[in-house]
Protein backbone atom coordinates (compact mmCIF):
# COMPACT_ATOMS: atom_id res chain seq x y z
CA UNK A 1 49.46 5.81 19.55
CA UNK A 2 49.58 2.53 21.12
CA UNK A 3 47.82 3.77 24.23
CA UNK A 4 45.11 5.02 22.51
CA UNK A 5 44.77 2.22 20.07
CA UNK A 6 44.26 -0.33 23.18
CA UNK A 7 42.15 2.30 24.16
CA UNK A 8 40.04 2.10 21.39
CA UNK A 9 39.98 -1.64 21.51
CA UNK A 10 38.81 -1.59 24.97
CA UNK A 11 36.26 0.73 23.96
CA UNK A 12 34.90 -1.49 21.09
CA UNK A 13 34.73 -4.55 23.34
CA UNK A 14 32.51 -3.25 26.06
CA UNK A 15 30.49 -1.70 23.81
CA UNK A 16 30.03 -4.96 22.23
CA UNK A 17 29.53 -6.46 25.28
CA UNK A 18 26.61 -3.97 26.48
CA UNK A 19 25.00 -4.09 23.19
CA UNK A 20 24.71 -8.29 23.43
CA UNK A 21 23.27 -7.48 26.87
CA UNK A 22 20.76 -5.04 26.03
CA UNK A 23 17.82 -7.34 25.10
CA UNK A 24 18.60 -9.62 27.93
CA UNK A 25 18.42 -6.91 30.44
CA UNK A 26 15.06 -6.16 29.25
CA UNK A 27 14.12 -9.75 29.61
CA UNK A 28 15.25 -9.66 33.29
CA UNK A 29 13.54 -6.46 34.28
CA UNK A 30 10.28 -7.90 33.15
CA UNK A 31 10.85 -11.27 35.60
CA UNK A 32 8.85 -11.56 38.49
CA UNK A 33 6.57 -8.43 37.13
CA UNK A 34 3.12 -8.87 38.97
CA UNK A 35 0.30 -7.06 37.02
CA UNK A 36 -3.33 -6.43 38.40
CA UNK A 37 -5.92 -6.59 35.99
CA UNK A 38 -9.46 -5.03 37.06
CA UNK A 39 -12.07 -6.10 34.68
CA UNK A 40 -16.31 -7.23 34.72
CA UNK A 41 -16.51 -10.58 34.01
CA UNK A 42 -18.52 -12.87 36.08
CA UNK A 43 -19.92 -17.20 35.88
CA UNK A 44 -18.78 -18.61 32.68
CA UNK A 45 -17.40 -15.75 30.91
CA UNK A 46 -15.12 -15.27 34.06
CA UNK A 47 -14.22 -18.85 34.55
CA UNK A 48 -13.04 -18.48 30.76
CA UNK A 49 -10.89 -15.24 30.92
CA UNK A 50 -9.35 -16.56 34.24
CA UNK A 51 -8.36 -20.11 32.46
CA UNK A 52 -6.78 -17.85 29.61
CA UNK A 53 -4.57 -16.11 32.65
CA UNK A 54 -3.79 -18.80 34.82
CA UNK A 55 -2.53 -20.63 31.17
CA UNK A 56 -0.33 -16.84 30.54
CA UNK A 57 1.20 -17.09 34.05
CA UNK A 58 2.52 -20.50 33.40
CA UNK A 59 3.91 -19.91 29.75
CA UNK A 60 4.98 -16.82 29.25
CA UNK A 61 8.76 -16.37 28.87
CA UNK A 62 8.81 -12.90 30.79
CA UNK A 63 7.93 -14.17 34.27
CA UNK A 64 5.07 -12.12 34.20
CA UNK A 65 2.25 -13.18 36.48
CA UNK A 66 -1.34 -11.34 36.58
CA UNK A 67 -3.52 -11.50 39.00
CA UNK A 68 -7.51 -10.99 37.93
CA UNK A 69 -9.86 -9.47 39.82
CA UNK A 70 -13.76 -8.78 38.71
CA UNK A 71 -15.07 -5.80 40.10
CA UNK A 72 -18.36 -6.06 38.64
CA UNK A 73 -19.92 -3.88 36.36
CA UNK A 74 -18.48 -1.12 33.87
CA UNK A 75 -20.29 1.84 36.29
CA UNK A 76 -18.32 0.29 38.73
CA UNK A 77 -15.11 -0.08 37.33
CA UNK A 78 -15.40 3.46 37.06
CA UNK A 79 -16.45 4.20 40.23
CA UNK A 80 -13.50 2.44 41.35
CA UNK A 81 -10.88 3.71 39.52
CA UNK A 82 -12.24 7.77 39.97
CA UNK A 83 -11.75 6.56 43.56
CA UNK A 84 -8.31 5.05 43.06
CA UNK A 85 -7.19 7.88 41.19
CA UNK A 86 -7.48 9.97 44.41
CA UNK A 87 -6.34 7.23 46.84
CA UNK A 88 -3.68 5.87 44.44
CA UNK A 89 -4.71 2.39 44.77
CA UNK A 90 -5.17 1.47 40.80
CA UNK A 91 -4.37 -2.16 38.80
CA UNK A 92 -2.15 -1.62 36.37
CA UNK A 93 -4.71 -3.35 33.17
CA UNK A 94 -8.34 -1.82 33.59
CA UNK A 95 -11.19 -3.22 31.48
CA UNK A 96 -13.32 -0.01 30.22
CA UNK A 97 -15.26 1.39 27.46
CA UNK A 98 -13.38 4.26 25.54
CA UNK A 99 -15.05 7.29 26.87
CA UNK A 100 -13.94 6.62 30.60
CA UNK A 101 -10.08 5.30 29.66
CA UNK A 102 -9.77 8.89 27.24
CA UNK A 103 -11.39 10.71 31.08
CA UNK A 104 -8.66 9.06 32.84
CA UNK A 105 -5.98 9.55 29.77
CA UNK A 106 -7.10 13.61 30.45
CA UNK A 107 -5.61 13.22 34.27
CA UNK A 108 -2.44 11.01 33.30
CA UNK A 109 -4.39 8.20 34.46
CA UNK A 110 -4.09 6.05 31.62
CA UNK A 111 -0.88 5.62 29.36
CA UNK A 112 -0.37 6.70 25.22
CA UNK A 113 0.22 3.08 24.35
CA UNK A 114 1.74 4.07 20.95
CA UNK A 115 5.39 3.59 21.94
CA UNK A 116 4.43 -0.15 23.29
CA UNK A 117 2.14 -1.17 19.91
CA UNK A 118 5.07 0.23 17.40
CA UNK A 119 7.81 -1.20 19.83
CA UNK A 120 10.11 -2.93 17.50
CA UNK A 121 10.95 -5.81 19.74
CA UNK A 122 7.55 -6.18 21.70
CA UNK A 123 5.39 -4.31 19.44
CA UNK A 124 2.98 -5.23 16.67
CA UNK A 125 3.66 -5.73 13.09
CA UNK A 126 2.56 -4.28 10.44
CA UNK A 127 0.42 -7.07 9.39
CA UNK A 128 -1.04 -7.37 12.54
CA UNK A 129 -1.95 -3.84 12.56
CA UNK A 130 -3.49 -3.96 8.89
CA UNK A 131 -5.36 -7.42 10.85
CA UNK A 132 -7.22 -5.15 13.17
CA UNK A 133 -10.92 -4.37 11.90
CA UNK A 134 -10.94 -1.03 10.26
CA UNK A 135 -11.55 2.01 12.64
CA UNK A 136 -10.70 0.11 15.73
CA UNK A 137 -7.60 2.21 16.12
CA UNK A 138 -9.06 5.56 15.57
CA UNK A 139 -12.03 4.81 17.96
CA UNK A 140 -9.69 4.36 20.96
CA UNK A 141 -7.36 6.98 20.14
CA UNK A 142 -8.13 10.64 21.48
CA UNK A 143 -8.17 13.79 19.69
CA UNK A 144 -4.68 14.54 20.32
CA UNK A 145 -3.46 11.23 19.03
CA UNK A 146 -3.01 9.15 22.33
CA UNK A 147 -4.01 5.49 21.34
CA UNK A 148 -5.78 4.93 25.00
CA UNK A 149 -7.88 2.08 24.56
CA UNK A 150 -6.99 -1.29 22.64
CA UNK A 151 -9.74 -3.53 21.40
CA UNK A 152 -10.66 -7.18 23.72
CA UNK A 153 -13.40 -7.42 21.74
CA UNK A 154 -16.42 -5.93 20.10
CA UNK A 155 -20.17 -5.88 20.02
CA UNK A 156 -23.23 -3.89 19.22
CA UNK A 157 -26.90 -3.36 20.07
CA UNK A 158 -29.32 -4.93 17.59
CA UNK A 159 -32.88 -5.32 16.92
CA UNK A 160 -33.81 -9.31 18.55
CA UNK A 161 -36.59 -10.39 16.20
CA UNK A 162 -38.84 -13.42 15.69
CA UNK A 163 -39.03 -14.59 12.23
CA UNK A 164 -41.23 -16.97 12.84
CA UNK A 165 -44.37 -15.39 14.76
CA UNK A 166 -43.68 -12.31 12.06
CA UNK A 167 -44.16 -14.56 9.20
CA UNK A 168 -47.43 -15.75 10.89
CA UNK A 169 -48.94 -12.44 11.16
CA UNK A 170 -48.22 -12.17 7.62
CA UNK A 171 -44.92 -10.19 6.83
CA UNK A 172 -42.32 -12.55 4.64
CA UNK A 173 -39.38 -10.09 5.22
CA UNK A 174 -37.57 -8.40 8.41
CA UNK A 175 -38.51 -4.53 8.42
CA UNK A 176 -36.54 -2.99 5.77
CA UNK A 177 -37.26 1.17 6.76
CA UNK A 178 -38.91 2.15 10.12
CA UNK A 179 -42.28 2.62 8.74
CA UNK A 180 -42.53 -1.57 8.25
CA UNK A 181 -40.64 -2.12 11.43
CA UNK A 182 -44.00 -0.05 12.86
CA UNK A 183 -46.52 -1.66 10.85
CA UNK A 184 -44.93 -5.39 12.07
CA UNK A 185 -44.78 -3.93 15.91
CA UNK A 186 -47.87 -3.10 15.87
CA UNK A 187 -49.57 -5.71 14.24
CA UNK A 188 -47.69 -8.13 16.93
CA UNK A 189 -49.12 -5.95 19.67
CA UNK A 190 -52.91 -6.32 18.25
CA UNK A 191 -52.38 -9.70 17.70
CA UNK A 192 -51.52 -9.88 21.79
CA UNK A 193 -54.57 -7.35 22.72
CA UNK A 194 -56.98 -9.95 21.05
CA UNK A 195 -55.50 -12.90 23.30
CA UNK A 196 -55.81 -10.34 26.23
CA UNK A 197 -54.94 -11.99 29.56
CA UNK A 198 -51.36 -11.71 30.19
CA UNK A 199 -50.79 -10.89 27.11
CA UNK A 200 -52.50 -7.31 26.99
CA UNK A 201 -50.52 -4.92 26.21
CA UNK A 202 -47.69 -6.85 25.10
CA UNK A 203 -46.62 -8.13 21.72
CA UNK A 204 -44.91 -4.60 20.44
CA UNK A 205 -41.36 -3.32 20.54
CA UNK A 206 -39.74 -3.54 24.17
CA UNK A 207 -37.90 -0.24 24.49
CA UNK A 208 -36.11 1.53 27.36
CA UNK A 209 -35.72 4.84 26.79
CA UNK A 210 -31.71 5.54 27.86
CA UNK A 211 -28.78 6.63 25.88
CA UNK A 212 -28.11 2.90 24.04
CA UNK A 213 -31.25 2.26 22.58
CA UNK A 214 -32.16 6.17 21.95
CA UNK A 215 -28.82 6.70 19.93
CA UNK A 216 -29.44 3.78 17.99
CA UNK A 217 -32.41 4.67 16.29
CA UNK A 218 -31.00 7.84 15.69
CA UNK A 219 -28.40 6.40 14.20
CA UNK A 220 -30.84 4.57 11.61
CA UNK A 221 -32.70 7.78 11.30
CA UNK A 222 -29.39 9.44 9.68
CA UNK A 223 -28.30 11.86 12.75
CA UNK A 224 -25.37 11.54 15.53
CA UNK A 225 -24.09 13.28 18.34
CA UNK A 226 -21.87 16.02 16.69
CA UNK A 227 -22.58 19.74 15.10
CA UNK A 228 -21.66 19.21 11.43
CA UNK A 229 -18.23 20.69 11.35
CA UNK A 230 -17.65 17.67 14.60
CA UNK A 231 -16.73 20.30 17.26
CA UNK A 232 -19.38 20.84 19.57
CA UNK A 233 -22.16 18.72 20.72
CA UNK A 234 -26.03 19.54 18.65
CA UNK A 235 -28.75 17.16 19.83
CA UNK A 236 -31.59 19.62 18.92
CA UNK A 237 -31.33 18.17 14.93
CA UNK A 238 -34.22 17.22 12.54
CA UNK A 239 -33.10 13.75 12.58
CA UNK A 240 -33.32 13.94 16.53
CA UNK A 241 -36.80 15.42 16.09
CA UNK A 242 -37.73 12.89 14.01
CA UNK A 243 -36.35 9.84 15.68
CA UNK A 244 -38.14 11.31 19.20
CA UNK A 245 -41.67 11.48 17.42
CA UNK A 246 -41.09 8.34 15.81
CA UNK A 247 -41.15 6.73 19.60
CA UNK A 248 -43.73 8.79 20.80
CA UNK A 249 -45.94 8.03 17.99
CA UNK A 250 -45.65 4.31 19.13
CA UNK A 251 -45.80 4.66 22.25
CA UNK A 252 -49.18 6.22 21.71
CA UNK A 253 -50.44 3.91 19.52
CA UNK A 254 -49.26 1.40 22.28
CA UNK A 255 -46.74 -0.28 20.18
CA UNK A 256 -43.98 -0.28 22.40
CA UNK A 257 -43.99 -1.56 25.81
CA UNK A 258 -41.37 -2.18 29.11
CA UNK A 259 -40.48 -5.21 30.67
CA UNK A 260 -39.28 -5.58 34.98
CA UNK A 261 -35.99 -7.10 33.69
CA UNK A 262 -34.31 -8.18 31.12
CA UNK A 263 -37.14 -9.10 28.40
CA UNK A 264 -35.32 -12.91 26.81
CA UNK A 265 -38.14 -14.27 28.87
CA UNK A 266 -41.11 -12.57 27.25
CA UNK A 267 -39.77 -12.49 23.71
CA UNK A 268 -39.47 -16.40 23.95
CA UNK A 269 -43.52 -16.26 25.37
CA UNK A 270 -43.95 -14.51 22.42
CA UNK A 271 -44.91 -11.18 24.19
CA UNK A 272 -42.71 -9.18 22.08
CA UNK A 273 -41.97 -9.43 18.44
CA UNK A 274 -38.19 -7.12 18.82
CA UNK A 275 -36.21 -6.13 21.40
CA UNK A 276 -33.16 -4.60 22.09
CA UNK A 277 -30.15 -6.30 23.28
CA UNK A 278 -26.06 -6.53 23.01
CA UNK A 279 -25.45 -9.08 20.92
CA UNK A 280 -23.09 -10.31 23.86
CA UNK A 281 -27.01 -11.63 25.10
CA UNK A 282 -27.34 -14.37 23.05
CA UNK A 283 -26.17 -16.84 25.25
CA UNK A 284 -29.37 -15.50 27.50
CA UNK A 285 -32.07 -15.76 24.51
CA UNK A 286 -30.89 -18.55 24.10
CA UNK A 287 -31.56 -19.96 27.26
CA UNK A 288 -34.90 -18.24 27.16
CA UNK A 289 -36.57 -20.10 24.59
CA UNK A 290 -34.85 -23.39 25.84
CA UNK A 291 -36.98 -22.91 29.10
CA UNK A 292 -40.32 -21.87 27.12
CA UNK A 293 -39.61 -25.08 24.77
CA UNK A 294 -39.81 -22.13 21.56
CA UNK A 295 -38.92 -23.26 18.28
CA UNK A 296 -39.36 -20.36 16.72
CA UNK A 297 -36.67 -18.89 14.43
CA UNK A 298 -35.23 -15.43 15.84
CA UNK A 299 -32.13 -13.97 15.05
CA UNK A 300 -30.46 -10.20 15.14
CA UNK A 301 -31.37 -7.02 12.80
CA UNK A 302 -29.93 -3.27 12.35
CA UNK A 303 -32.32 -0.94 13.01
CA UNK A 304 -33.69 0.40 9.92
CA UNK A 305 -34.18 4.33 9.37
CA UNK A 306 -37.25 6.12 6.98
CA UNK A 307 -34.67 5.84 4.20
CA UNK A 308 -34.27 2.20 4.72
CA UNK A 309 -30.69 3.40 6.21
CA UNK A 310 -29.50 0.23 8.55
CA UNK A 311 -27.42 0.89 11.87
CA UNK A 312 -26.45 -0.61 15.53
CA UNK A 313 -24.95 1.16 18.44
CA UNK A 314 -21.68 -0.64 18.14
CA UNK A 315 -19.35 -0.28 20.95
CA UNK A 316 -16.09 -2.15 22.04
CA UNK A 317 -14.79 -3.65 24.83
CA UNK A 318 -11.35 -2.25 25.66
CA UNK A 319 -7.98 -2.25 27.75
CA UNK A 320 -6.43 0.62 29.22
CA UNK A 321 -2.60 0.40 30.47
CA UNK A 322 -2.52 2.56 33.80
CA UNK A 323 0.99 4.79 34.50
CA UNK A 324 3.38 2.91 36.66
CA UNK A 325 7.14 1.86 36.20
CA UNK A 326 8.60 1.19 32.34
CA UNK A 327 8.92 -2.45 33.49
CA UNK A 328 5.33 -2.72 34.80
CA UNK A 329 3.96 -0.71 31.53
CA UNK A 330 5.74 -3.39 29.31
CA UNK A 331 4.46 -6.07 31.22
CA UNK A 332 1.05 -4.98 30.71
CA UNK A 333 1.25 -4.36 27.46
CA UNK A 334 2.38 -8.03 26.53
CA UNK A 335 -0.49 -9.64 28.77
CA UNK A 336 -2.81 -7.45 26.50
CA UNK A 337 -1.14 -8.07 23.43
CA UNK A 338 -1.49 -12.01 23.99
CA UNK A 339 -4.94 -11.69 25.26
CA UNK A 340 -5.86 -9.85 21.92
CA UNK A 341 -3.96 -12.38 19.88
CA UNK A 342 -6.38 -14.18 17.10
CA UNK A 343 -5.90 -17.16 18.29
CA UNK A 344 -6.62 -16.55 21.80
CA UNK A 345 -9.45 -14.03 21.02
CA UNK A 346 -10.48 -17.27 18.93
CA UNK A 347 -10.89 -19.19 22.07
CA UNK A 348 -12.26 -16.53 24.20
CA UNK A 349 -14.91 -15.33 21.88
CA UNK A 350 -17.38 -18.72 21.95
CA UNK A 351 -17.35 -18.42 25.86
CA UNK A 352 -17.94 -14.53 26.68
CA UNK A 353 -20.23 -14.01 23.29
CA UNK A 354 -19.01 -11.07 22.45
CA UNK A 355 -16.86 -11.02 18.56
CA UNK A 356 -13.44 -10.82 17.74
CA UNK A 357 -11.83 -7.17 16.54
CA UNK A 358 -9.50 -8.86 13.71
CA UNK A 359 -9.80 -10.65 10.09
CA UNK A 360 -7.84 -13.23 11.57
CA UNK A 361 -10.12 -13.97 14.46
CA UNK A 362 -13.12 -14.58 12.26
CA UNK A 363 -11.45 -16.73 10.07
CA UNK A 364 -10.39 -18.94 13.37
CA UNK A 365 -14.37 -18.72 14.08
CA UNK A 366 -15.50 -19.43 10.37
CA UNK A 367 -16.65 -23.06 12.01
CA UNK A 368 -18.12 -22.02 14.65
CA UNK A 369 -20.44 -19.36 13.09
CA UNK A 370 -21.60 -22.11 10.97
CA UNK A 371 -22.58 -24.38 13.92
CA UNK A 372 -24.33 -20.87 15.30
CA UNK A 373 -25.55 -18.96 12.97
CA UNK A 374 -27.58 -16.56 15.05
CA UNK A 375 -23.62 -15.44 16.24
CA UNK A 376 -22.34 -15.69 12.75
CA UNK A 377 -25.35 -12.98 12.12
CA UNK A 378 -23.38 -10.27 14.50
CA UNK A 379 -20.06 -11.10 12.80
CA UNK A 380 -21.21 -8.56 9.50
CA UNK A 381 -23.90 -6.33 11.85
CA UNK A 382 -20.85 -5.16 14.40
CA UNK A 383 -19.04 -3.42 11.41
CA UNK A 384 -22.46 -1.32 10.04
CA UNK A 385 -21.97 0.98 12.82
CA UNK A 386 -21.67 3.37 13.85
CA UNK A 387 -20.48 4.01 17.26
CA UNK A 388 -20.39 6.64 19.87
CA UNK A 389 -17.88 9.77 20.20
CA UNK A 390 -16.12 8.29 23.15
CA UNK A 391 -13.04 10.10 22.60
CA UNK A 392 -15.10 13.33 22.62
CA UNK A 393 -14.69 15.94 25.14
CA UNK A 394 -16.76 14.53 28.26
CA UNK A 395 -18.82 11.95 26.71
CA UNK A 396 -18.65 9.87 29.70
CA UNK A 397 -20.89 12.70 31.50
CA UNK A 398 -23.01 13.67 28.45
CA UNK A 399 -23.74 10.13 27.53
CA UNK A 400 -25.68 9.67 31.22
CA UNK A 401 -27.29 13.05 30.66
CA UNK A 402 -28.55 11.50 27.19
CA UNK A 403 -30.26 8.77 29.32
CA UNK A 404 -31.98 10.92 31.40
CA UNK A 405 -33.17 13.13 28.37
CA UNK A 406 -33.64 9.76 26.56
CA UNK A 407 -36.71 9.46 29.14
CA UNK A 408 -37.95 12.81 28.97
CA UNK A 409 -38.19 12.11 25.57
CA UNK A 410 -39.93 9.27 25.85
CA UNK A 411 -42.94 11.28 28.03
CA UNK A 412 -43.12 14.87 26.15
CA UNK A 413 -46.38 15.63 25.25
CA UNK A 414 -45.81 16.91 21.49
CA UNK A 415 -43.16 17.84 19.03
CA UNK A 416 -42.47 21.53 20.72
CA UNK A 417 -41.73 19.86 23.49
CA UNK A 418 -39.47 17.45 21.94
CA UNK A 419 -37.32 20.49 20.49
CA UNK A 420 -37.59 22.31 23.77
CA UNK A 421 -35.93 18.72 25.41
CA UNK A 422 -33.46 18.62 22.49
CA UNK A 423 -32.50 22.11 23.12
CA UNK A 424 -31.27 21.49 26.95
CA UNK A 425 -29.98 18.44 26.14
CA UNK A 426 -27.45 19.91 23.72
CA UNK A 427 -26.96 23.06 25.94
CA UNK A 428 -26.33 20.59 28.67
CA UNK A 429 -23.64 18.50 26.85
CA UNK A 430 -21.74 21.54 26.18
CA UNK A 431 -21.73 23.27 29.21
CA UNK A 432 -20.40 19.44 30.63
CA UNK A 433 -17.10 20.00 27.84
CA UNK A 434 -17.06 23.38 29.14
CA UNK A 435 -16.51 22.16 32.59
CA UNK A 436 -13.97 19.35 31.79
CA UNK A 437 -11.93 22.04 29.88
């Protein structure tokens, strides 16, 4: 009896003993962690983000250190990482929009962060969860429940548009359904034609036919992406019809027009009333009508639809945690969950133009969307929505085969042929989730 009680005590002692050393252990594991982070920032925004790492490296408690790298765009961090899946040379943080981190989830590319968010010791709260803007979570999580992609940050695609030089040609108020947002378009373009020169031509809507810009008036018009019961794709849709002919019917009436580049320049000449833009541009308009020495007030709309229905394109800009070793998984995870922060998304946000993804970030920002108000605008257009099915079965592929419909669209000759172009499209996009399955 003795024996065993000794035993017992011995026992009870190391278990003690291990259980004091358990969250220490973890601490260790995590020192001298090295995490690459692949994202697509470049000048100023990339000076920023790369201040906010160097400043991690040196305070963290883990002994984490990440190392930054800018690969350029999003096409090609994807390029890169379909290449690094076969080659196994991957980062283990990848900036990417949802559609390509739920492609990579699909090939164990990408890691379920769900066990790292609800970790009780490294994990998020339940306040901080409730903090996150509403439908954040479900937009980077995949059908099957797999939270793939966590939120940087967030913008959309808006209408640009010149309050000034619309009140001039004699409308008081921003185009409230799509039949004024035509009838101020249009005047603006034969209010150019008259000035002729340079200007001919110009003055209308500046519209590139591709996948962004397409879905976002069909958004306004009332339609989306999915069949009604959300499981297959159906592009071929009255409010696809009507959003097509609604295009074509200005382009015809030569309404609508295309600029080389990027068109801040000619909407500060005053060569175009709207345009389209992320709101993450701003930084660029501005600069535009700095140069031109334009005065004029311009700020951001939603598009509106025939019903006076308002939308933007919204999309986010996320983090996906790539497969690797527990320690390197945690380690990633707590660079992204202190990147995220409010108060560091607070800091980040002025520099990269893009807008925080939680209550507490705004409130951080309240100032400085008072000193810039044409930001402060995007704060309440990002959450109109609504955004695309990115989690959807191959929406990375169909979304590029929606661009090059979008321009087929944009030349049919008539409504039949409209339908007829709706009609592959939507075969198309299915035969693509055919393929992937």
């Amino acid at each position: 009896m003795k024996k065993f009680s000794v035993l017992l005590a011995l026992i009870l002692v190391l278990t003690f003993i291990l259980t004091a050393c358990g969250p220490q252990e973890a601490e260790v594991s995590l020192e001298g962690q090295t995490i690459q982070f692949w994202h697509v920032y470049s000048e100023e925004p990339g000076e920023a983000l790369q201040a906010l790492v160097d400043e991690f490296n040196t305070t963290n408690e883990y002994g984490i250190t990440v190392e930054a790298f800018n690969q350029g765009g999003y096409s090609d961090v994807e390029d890169k990482m379909n290449a690094g899946i076969q080659s196994g040379d991957l980062p283990d943080i990848v900036q990417a929009y949802t559609n390509s981190l739920s492609d990579w989830y699909s090939v164990d590319s990408i890691v379920d962060l769900t066990p790292y968010v609800e970790d009780p010791e490294y994990g998020l709260t339940d306040d901080q969860l409730a903090d996150l803007y509403s439908g954040l979570r479900e937009t980077g999580t995949t059908v099957d429940g797999a939270w793939v992609a966590y939120p940087m940050t967030q913008s959309a695609n808006v209408l640009v548009y010149n309050y000034t030089w619309a009140q001039e040609l004699g409308f008081a108020e921003p185009p409230k359904t799509s039949a004024e947002l035509a009838e101020q378009i249009c005047a603006a373009a034969a209010a150019n034609t008259e000035i002729g020169g340079d200007f001919a031509g110009t003055g209308g809507l500046v519209y590139y036919p591709n996948a962004t810009n397409w879905l976002h008036f069909l958004y306004a018009f009332g339609g989306d992406e999915l069949n009604d019961d959300g499981t297959a794709y159906d592009f071929n849709t009255p409010e696809a019809v009507a959003t097509s002919m609604y295009l074509l019917d200005l382009k015809e009436k030569g309404c609508v027009w295309q600029t080389e580049s990027y068109p801040n320049p000619e909407q500060a000449q005053r060569k175009a009333l709207i345009t389209m833009s992320s709101m993450a541009g701003l930084p660029y308009y501005e600069a535009a009508f700095a140069d031109e020495g334009n005065d004029d007030e311009w700020g951001f709309l939603p598009a509106p639809g025939p019903d006076g229905k308002l939308a933007v394109n919204a999309f986010q800009q996320m983090l996906g945690v790539v497969p690797s070793t527990p320690e390197q998984e945690m380690a990633s995870w707590l660079f992204v969950k202190w990147l995220t922060s409010p108060e560091i998304q607070a800091r980040w946000v002025p520099s990269s133009g893009y807008y925080g993804t939680q209550s507490s970030t705004e409130e951080l920002l309240a100032g400085y969307a008072e000193e810039n108000p044409n930001w402060g605008q995007g704060v309440t257009l990002a959450a109109i929505g609504p955004a695309e099915p990115q989690t959807f079965p191959a929406w990375s592929s169909v979304r590029r085969t929606v661009s090059d419909f979008a321009a087929e669209l944009y030349n049919a000759a008539d409504q039949a042929a409209v339908e007829e172009i709706l009609g592959r499209l939507t075969q198309t996009a299915n035969d693509l989730v055919e393929e992937v399955q």
